[in-house]
N, C-alpha and C. Protein backbone atom coordinates (compact mmCIF):
# COMPACT_ATOMS: atom_id res chain seq x y z
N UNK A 1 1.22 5.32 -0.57
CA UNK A 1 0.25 5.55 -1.62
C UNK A 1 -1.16 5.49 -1.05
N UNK A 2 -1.98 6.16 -1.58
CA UNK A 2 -3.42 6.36 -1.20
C UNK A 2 -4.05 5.03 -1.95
N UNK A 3 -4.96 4.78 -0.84
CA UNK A 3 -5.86 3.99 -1.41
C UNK A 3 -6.83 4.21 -0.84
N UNK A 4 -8.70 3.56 -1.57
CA UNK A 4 -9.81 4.13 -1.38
C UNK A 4 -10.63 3.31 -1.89
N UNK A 5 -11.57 2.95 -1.39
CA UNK A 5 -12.61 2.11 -2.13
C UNK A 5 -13.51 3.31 -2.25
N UNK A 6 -14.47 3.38 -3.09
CA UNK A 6 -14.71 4.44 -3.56
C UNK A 6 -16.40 4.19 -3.26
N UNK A 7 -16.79 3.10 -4.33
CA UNK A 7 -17.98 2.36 -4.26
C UNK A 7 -17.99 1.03 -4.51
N UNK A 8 -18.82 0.10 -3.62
CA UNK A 8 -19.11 -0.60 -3.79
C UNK A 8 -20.34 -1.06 -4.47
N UNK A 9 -20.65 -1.71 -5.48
CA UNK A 9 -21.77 -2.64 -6.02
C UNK A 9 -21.87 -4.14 -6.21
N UNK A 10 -22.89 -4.73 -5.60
CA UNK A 10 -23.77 -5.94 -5.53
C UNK A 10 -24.06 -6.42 -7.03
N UNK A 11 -24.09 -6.85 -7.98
CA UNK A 11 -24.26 -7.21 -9.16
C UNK A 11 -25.51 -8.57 -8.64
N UNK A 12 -26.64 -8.40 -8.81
CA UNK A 12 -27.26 -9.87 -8.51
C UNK A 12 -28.43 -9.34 -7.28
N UNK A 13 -27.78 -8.86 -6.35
CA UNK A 13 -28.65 -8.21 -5.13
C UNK A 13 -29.07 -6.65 -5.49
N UNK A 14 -29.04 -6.02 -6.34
CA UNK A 14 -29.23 -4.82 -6.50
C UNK A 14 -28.99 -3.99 -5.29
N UNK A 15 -27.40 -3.77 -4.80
CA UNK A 15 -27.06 -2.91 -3.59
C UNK A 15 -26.09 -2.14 -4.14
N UNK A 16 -25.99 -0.93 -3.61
CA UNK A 16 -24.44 -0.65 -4.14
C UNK A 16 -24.50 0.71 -2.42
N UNK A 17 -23.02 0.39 -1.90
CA UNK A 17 -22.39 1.31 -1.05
C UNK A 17 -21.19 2.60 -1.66
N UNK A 18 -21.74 3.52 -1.54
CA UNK A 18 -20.70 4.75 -1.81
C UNK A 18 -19.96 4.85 -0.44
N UNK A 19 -18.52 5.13 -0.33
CA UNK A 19 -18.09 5.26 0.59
C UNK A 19 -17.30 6.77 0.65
N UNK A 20 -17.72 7.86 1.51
CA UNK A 20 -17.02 8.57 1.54
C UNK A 20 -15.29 8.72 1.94
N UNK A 21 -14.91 10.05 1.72
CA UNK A 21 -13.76 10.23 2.25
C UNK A 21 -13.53 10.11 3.83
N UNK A 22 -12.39 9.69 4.45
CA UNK A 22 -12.51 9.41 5.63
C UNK A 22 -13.04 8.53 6.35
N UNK A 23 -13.62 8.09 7.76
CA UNK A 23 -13.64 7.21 8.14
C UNK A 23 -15.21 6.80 8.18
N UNK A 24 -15.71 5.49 7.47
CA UNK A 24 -16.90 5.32 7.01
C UNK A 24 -17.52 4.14 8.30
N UNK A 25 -18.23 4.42 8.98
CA UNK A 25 -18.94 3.43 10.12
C UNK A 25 -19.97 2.73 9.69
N UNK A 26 -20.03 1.43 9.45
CA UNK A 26 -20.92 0.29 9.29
C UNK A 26 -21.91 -0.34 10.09
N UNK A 27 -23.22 -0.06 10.43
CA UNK A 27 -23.74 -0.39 11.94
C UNK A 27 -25.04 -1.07 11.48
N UNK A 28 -25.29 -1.89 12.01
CA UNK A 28 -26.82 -2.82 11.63
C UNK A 28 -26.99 -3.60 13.18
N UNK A 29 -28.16 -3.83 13.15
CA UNK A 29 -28.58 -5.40 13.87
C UNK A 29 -27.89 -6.18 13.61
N UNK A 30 -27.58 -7.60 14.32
CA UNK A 30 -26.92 -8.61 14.07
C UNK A 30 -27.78 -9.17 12.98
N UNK A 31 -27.18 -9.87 11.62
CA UNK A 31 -27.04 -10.59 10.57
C UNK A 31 -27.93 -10.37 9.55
N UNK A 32 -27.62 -8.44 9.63
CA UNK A 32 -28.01 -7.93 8.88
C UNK A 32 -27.46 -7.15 7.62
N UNK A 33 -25.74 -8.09 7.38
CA UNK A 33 -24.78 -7.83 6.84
C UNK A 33 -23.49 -7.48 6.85
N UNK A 34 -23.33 -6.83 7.86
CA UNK A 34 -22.15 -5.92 8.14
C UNK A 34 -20.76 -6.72 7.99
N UNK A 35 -20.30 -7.71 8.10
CA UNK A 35 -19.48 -9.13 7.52
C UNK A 35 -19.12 -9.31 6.61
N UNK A 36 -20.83 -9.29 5.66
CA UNK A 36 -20.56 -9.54 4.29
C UNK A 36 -19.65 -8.89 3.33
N UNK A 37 -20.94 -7.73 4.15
CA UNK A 37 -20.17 -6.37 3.12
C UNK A 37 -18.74 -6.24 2.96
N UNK A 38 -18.31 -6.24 4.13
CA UNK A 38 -16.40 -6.08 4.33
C UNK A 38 -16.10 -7.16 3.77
N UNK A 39 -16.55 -8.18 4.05
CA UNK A 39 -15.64 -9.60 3.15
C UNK A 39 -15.83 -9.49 1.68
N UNK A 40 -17.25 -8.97 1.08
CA UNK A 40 -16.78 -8.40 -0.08
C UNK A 40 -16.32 -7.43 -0.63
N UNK A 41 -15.94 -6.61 -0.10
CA UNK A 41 -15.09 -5.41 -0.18
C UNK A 41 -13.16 -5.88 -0.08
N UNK A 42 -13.07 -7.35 0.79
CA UNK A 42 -11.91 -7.30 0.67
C UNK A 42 -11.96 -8.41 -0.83
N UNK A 43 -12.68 -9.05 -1.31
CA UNK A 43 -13.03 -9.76 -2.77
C UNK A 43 -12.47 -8.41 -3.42
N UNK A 44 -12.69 -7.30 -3.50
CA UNK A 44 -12.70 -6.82 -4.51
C UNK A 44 -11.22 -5.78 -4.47
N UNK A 45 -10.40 -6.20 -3.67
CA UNK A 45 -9.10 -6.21 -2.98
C UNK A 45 -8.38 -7.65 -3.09
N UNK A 46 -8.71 -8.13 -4.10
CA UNK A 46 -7.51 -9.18 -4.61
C UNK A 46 -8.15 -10.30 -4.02
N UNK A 47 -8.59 -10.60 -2.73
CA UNK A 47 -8.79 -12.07 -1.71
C UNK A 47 -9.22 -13.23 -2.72
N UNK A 48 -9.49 -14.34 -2.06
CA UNK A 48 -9.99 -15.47 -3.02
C UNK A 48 -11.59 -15.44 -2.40
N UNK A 49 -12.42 -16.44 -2.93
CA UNK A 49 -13.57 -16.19 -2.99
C UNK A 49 -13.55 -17.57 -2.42
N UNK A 50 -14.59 -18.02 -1.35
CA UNK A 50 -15.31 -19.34 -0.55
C UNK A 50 -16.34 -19.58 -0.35
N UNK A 51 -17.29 -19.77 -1.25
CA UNK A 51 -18.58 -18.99 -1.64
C UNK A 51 -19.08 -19.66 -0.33
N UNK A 52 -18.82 -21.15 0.26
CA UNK A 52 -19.36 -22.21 1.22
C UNK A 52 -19.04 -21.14 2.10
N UNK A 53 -18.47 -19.90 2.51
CA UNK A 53 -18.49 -19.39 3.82
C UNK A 53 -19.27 -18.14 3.76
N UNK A 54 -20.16 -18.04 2.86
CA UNK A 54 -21.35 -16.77 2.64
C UNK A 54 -22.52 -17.21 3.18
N UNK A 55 -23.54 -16.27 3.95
CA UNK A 55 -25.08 -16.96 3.73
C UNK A 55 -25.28 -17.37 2.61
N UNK A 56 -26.59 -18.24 2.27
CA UNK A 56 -26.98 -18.93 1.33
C UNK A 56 -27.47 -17.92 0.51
N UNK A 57 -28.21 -16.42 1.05
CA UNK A 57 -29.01 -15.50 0.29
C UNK A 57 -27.72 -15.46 -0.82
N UNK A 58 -26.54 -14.67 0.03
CA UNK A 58 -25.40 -13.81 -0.91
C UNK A 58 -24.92 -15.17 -1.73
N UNK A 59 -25.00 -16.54 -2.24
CA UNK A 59 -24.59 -17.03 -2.73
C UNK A 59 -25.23 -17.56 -3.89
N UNK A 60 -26.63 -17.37 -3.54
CA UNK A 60 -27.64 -17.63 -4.24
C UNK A 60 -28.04 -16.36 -5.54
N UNK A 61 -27.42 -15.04 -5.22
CA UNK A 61 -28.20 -14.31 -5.77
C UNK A 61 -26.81 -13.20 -6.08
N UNK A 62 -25.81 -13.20 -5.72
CA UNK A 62 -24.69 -12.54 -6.03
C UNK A 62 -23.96 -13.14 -7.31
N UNK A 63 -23.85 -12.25 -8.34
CA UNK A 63 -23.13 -12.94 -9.32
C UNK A 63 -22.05 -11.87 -9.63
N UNK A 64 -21.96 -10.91 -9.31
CA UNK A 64 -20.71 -10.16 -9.07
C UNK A 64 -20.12 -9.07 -8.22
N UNK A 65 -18.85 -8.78 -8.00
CA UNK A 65 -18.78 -7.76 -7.11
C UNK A 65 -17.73 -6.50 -8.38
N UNK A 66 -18.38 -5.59 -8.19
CA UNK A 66 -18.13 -4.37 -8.91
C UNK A 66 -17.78 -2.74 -8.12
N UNK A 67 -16.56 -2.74 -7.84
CA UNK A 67 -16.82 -0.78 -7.60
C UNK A 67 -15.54 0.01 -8.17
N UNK A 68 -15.14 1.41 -7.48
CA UNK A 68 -14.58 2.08 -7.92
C UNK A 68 -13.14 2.05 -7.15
N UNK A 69 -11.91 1.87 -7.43
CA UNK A 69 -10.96 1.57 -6.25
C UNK A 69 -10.11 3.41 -6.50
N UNK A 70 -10.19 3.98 -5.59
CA UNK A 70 -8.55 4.58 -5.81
C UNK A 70 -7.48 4.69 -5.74
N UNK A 71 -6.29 4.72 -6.43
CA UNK A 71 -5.22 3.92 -5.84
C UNK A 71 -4.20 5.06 -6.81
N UNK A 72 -3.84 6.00 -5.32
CA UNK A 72 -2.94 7.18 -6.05
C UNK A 72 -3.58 8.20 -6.06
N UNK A 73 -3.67 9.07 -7.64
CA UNK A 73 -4.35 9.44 -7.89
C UNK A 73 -5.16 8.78 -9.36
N UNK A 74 -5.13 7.98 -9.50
CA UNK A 74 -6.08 7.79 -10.77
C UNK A 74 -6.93 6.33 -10.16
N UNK A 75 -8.41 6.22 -10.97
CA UNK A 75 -9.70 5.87 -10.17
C UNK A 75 -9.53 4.45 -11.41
N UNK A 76 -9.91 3.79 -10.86
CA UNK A 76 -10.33 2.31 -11.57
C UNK A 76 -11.33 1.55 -11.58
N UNK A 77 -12.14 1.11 -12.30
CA UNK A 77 -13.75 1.00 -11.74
C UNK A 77 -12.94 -0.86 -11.83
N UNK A 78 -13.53 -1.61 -11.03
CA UNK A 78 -13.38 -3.08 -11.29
C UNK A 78 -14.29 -3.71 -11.02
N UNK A 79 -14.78 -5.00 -12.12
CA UNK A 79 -15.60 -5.90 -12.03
C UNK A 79 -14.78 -7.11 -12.15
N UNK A 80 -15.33 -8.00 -10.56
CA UNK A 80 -14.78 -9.53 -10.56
C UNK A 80 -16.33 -10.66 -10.31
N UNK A 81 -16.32 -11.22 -11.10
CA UNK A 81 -17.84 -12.26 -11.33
C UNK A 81 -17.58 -12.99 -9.41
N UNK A 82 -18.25 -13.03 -9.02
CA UNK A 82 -18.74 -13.87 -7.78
C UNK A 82 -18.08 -15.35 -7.76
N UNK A 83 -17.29 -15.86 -8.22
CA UNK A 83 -17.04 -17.56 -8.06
C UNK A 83 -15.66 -18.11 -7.69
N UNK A 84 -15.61 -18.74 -7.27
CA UNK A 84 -14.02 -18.91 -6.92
C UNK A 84 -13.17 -19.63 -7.55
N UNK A 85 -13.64 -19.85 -8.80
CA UNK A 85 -12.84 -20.06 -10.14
C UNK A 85 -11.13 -19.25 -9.70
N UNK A 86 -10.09 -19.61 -9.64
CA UNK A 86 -8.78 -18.76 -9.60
C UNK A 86 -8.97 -18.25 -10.99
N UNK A 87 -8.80 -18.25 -12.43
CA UNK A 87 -8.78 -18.01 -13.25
C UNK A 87 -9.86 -16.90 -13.71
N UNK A 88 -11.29 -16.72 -13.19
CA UNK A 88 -12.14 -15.86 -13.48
C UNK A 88 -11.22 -14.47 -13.86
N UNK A 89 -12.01 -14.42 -15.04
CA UNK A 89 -11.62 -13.00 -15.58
C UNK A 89 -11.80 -11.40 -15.00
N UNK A 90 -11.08 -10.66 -14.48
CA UNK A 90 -11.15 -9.30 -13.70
C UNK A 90 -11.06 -8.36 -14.53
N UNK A 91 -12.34 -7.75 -15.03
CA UNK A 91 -12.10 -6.21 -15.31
C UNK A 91 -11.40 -5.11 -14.93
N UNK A 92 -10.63 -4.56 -15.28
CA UNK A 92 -10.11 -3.04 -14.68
C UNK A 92 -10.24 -2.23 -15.72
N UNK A 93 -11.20 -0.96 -15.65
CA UNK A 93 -10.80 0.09 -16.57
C UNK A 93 -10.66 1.28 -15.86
N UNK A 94 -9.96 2.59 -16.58
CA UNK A 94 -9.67 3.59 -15.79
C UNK A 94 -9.34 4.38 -17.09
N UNK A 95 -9.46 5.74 -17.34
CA UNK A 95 -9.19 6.90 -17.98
C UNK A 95 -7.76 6.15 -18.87
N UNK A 96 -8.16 5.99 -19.97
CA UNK A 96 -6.87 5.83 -21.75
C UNK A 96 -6.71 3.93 -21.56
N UNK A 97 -7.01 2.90 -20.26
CA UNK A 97 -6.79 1.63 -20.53
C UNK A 97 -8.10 1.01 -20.13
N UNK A 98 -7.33 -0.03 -20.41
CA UNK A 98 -8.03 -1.13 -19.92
C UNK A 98 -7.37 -2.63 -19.46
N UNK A 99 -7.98 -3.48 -18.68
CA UNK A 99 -7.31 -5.18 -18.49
C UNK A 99 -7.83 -6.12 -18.55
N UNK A 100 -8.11 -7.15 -19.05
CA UNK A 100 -8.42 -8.04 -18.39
C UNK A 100 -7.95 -8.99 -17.94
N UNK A 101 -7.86 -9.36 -16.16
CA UNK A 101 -7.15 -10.28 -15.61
C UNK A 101 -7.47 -11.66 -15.41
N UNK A 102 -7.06 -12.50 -14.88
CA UNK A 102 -7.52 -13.80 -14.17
C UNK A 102 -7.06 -13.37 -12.37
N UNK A 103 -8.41 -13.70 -11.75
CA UNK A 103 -8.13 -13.14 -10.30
C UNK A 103 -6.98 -13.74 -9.50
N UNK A 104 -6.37 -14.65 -9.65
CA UNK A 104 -6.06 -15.12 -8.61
C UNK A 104 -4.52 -16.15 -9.78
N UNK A 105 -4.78 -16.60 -10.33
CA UNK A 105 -3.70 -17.79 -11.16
C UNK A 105 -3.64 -17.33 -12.42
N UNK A 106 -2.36 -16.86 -13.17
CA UNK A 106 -2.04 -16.69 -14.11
C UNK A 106 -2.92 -18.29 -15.47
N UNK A 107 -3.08 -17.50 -16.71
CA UNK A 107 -3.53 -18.65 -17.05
C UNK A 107 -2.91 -18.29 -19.16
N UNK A 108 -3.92 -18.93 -19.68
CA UNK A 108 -3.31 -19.04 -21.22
C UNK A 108 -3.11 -17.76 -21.34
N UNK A 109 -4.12 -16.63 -21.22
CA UNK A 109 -4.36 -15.17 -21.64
C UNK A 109 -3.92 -14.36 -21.05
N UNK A 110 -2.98 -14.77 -19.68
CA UNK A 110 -2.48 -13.76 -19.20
C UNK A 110 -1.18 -14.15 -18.49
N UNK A 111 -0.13 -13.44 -18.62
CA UNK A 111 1.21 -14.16 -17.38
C UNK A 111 1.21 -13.68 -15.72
N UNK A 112 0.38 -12.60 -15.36
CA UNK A 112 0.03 -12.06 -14.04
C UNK A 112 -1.68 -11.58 -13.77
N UNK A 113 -1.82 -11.58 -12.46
CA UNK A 113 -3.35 -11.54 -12.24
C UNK A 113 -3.88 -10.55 -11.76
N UNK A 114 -4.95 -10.61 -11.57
CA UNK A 114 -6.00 -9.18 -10.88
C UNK A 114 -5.41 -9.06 -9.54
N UNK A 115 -4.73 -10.02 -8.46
CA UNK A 115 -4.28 -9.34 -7.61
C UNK A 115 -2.40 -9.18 -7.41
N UNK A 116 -1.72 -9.49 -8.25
CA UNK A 116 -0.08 -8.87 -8.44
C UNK A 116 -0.63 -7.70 -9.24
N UNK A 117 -1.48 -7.83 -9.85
CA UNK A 117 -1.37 -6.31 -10.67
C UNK A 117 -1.81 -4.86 -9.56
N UNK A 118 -2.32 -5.72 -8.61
CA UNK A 118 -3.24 -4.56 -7.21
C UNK A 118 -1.52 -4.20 -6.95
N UNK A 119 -0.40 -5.16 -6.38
CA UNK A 119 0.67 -5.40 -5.54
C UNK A 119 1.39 -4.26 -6.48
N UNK A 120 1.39 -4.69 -7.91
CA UNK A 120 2.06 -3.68 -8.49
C UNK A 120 2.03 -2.12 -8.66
N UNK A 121 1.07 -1.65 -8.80
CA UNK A 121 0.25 -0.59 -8.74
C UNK A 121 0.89 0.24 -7.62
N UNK A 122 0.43 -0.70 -6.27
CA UNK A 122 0.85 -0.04 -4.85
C UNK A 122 2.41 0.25 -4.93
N UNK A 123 3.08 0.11 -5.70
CA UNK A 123 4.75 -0.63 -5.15
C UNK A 123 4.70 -1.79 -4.11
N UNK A 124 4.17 -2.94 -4.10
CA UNK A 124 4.14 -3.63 -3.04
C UNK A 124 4.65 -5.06 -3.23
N UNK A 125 5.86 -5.16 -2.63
CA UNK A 125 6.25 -6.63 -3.05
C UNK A 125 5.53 -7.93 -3.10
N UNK A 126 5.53 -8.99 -4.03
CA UNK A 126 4.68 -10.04 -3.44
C UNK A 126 5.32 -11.04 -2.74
N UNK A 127 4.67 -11.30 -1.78
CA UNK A 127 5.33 -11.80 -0.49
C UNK A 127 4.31 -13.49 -0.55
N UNK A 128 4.45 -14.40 -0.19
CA UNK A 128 3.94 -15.68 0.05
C UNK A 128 4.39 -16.14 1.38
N UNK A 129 3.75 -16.70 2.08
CA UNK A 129 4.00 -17.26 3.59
C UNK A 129 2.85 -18.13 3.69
N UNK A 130 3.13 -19.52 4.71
CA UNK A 130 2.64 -20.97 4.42
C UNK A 130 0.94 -20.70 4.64
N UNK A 131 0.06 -21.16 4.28
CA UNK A 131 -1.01 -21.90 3.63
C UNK A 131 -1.62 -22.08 5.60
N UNK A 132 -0.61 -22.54 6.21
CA UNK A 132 -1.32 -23.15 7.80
C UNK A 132 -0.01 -22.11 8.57
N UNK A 133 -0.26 -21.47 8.86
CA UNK A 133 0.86 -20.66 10.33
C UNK A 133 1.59 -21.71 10.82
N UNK A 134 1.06 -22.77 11.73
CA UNK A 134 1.35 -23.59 12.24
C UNK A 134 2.65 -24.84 11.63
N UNK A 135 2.55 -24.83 10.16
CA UNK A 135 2.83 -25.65 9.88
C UNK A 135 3.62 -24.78 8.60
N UNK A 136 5.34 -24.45 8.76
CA UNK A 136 6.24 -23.48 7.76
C UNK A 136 5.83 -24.52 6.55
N UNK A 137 5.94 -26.02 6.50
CA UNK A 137 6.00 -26.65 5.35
C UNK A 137 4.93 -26.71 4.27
N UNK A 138 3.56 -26.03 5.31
CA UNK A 138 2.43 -25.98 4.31
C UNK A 138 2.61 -25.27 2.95
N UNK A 139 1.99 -25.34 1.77
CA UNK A 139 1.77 -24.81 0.64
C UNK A 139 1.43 -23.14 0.81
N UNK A 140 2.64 -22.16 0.37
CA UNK A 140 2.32 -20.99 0.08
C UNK A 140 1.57 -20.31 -0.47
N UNK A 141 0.95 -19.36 0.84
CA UNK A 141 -0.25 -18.54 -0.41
C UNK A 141 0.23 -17.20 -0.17
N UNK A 142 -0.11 -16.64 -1.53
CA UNK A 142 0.12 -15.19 -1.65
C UNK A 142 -0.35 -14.14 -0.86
N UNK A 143 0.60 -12.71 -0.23
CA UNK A 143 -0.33 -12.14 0.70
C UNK A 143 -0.79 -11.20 -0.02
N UNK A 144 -1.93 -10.76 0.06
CA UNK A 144 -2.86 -10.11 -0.54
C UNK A 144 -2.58 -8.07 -0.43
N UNK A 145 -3.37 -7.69 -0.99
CA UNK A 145 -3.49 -5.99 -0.60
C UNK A 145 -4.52 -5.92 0.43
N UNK A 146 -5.40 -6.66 0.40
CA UNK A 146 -6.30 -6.67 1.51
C UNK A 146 -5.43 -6.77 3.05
N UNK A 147 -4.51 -8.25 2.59
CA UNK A 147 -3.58 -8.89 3.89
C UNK A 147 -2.56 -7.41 4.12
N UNK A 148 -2.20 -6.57 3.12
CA UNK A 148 -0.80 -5.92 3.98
C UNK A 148 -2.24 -4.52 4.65
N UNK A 149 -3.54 -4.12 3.60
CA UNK A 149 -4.32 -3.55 4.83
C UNK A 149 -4.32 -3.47 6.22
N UNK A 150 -4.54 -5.18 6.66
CA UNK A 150 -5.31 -5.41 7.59
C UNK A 150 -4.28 -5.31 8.62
């Protein structure tokens, strides 16, 4: 299945990245973003949010991440608020629906989240494997659409 980030938007920083078709090259001076951007681009690909591992600017002044995903053929615009709340509520709308999820932990309002619903979409099983590599007994975390990306 196709997938596509389409556009990205900054909610808070007033930025937004269009990404064309094909292969899109990211180039700056050193710590002049290029990190960010992808780490929020994979936020908006299911990941969890660590706000303590952002510069202080993007934490200070980001209050959401918003763009267009494609996945198939039909386009989905999604808004997820900036915080690492598991429960924060995830927009998805797209041509006749709409959702609203909790990103990460099922909660009162919903029985599945903004990222099994990514897993579903794809056909993609959800898979969990331990929390520490090192250690099989650690606490399972879910692998992401970002994780079967990468």
């Amino acid at each position: 299945m196709r997938v596509r980030l389409t556009q990205l938007e900054i909610a808070g920083a007033d930025r937004r990245v269009d990404f064309t078709p094909g292969l899109n090259i990211i180039t700056g001076p050193i710590t002049t973003g290029k990190t960010t951007l992808l780490r929020l681009c994979r936020v908006l690909l299911g990941t969890g949010i660590e706000p303590g591992t952002y510069p202080r600017e993007v934490r200070d002044t980001v209050r959401a991440i918003s763009g267009r995903l494609l996945l198939g053929d039909k386009t989905f615009g999604i808004v997820r608020p900036f915080v690492s709340t598991t429960t924060a509520k995830v927009d998805i709308a797209w041509e006749g629906g709409a959702l609203r999820l909790p990103a990460l932990q099922p909660d009162e309002t919903a029985d599945t989240t903004f990222a099994r619903w990514l897993l579903t979409e794809l056909g993609l099983p959800e898979l969990r494997v331990p929390s520490a590599p090192t250690l099989p007994e650690s606490t399972p975390t879910p692998v992401t659409i970002s994780d079967y990306l990468a």
